[in-house]
Protein backbone atom coordinates (compact mmCIF):
# COMPACT_ATOMS: atom_id res chain seq x y z
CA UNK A 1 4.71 -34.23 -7.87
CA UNK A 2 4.63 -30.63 -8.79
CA UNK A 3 2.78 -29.57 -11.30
CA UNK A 4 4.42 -27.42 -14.23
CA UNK A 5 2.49 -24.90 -15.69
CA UNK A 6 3.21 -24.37 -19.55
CA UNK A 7 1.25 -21.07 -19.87
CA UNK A 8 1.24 -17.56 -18.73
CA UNK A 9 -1.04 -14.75 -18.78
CA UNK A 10 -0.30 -11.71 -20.52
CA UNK A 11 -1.23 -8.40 -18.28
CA UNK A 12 -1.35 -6.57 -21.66
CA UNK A 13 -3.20 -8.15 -24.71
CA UNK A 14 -5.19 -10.02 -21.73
CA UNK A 15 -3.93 -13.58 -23.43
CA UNK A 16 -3.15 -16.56 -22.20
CA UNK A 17 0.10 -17.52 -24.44
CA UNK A 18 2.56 -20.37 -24.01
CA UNK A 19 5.46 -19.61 -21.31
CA UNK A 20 7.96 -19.96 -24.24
CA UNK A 21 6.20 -16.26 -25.35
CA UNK A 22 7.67 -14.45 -22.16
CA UNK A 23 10.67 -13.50 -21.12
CA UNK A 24 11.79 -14.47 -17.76
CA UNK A 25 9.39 -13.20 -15.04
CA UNK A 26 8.10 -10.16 -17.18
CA UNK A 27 4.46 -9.52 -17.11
CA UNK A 28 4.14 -8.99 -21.03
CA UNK A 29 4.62 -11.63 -23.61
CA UNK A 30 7.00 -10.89 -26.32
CA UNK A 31 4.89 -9.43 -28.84
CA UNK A 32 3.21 -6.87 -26.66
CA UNK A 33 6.95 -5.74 -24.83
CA UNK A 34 8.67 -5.30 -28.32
CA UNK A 35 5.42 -3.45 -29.51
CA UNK A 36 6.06 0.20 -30.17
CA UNK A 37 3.43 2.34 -28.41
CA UNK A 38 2.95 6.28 -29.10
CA UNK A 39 4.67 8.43 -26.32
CA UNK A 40 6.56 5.16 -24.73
CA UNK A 41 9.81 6.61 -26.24
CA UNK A 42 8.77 9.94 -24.96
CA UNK A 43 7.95 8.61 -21.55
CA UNK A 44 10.95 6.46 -21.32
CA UNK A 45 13.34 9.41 -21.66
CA UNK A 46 11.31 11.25 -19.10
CA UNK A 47 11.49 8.72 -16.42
CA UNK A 48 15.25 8.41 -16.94
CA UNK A 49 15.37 12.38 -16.54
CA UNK A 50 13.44 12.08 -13.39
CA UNK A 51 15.37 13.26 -10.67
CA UNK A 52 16.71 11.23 -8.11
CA UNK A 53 14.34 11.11 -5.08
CA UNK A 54 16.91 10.45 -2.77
CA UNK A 55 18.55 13.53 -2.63
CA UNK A 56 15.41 15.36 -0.92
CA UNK A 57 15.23 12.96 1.39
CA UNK A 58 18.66 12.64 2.61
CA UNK A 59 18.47 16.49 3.27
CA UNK A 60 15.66 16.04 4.98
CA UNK A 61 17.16 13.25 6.93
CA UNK A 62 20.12 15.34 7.68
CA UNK A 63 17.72 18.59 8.84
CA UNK A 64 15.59 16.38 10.84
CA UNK A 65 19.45 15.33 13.16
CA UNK A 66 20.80 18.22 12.77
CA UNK A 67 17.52 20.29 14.22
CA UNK A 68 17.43 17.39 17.27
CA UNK A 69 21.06 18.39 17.78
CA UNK A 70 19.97 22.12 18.47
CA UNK A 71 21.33 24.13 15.38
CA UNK A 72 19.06 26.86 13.95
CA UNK A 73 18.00 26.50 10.57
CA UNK A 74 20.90 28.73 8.70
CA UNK A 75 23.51 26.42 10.34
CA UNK A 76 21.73 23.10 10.09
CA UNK A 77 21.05 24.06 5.84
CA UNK A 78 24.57 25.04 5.13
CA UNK A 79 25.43 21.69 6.83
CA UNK A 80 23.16 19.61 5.47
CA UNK A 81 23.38 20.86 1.96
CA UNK A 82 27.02 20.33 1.90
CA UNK A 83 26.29 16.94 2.86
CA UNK A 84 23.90 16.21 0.26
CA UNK A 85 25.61 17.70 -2.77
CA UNK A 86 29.14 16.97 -2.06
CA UNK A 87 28.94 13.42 -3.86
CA UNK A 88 26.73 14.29 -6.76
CA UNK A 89 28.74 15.19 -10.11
CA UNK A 90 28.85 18.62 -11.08
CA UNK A 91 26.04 19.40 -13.49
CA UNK A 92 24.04 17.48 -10.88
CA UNK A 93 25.01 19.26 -7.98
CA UNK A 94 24.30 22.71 -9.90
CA UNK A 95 20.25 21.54 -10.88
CA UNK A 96 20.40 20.06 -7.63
CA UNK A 97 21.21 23.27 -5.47
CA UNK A 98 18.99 25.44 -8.04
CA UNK A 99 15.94 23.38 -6.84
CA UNK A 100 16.57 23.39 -3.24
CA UNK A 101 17.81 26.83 -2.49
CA UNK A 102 14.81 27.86 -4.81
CA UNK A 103 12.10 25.92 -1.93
CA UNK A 104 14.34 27.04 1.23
CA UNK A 105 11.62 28.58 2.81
CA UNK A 106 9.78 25.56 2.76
CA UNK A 107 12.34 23.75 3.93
CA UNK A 108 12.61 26.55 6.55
CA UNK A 109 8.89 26.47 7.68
CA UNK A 110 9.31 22.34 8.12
CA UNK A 111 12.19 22.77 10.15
CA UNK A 112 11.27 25.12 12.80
CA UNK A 113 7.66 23.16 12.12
CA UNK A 114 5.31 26.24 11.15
CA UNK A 115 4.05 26.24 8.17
CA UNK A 116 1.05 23.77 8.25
CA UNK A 117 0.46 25.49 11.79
CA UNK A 118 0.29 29.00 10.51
CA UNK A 119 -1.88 28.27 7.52
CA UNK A 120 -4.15 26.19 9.94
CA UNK A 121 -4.46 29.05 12.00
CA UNK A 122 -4.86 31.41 9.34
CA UNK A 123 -7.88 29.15 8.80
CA UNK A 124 -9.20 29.07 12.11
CA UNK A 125 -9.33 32.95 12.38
CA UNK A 126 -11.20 32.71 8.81
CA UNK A 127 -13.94 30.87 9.85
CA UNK A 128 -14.44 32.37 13.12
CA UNK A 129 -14.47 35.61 11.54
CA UNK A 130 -15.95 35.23 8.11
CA UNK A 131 -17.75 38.52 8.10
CA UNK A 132 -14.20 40.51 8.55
CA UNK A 133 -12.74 38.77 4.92
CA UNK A 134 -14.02 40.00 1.52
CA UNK A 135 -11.63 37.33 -0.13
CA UNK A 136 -9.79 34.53 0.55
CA UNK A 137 -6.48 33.22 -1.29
CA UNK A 138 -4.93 30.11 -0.08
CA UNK A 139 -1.95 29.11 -2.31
């Protein structure tokens, strides 16, 4: 016979409260997830303002086929970023192409795979040279 467990543990006021006190599966009992906490509002609109993390990645996706296929990196972007935006609304697809034409070059140094590799390097001639560099900025 199974046995049926009548309470649950709150993760929040660190309770053990009768399973009547939660809803559904959620980790907090009632009173602590209707409790109004400083900043929740705050953070609650931020995380809905988040942008969508998808949308890098499927560019990336499409740059990572489109660079296998043997297109240089001007061709492959156009592509891609056509790909990306076209079913995004508007006001969407503006912030959207803002952000990414505004970290092309990064996007450019990951696709033709240099940018880790040159800053690596610049490293290596740093420390077998130390003498020949006053200062050192790495950004």
């Amino acid at each position: 016979m199974p046995v049926v467990r009548t309470t649950r543990y709150c993760v929040a006021c660190a309770k053990t409260k009768p399973r009547s006190e939660f809803a559904s599966s959620h980790p907090l009992c009632d009173q602590c997830a209707n409790r109004r906490q400083p900043g929740t509002e705050k953070l609650n609109r931020q995380i809905e303002a988040a942008p969508d993390p998808a949308v890098p990645r499927h560019l990336r996706e499409q740059l990572a086929s489109l660079r296998e296929s043997g297109l240089t990196f001007e061709d492959a972007w156009t592509i891609a970023l056509g790909h990306v935006l076209e079913d995004l609304s508007r006001d969407a697809r503006a912030g959207w192409f803002a952000a990414l034409q505004e970290t092309r070059d990064v996007w450019r140094d990951a696709f033709e795979n240099v940018g880790p590799r040159l800053q690596v390097h610049q490293l290596h001639e740093l420390l077998d040279h130390p003498d020949d560099n006053t200062a050192v900025l790495i950004a």
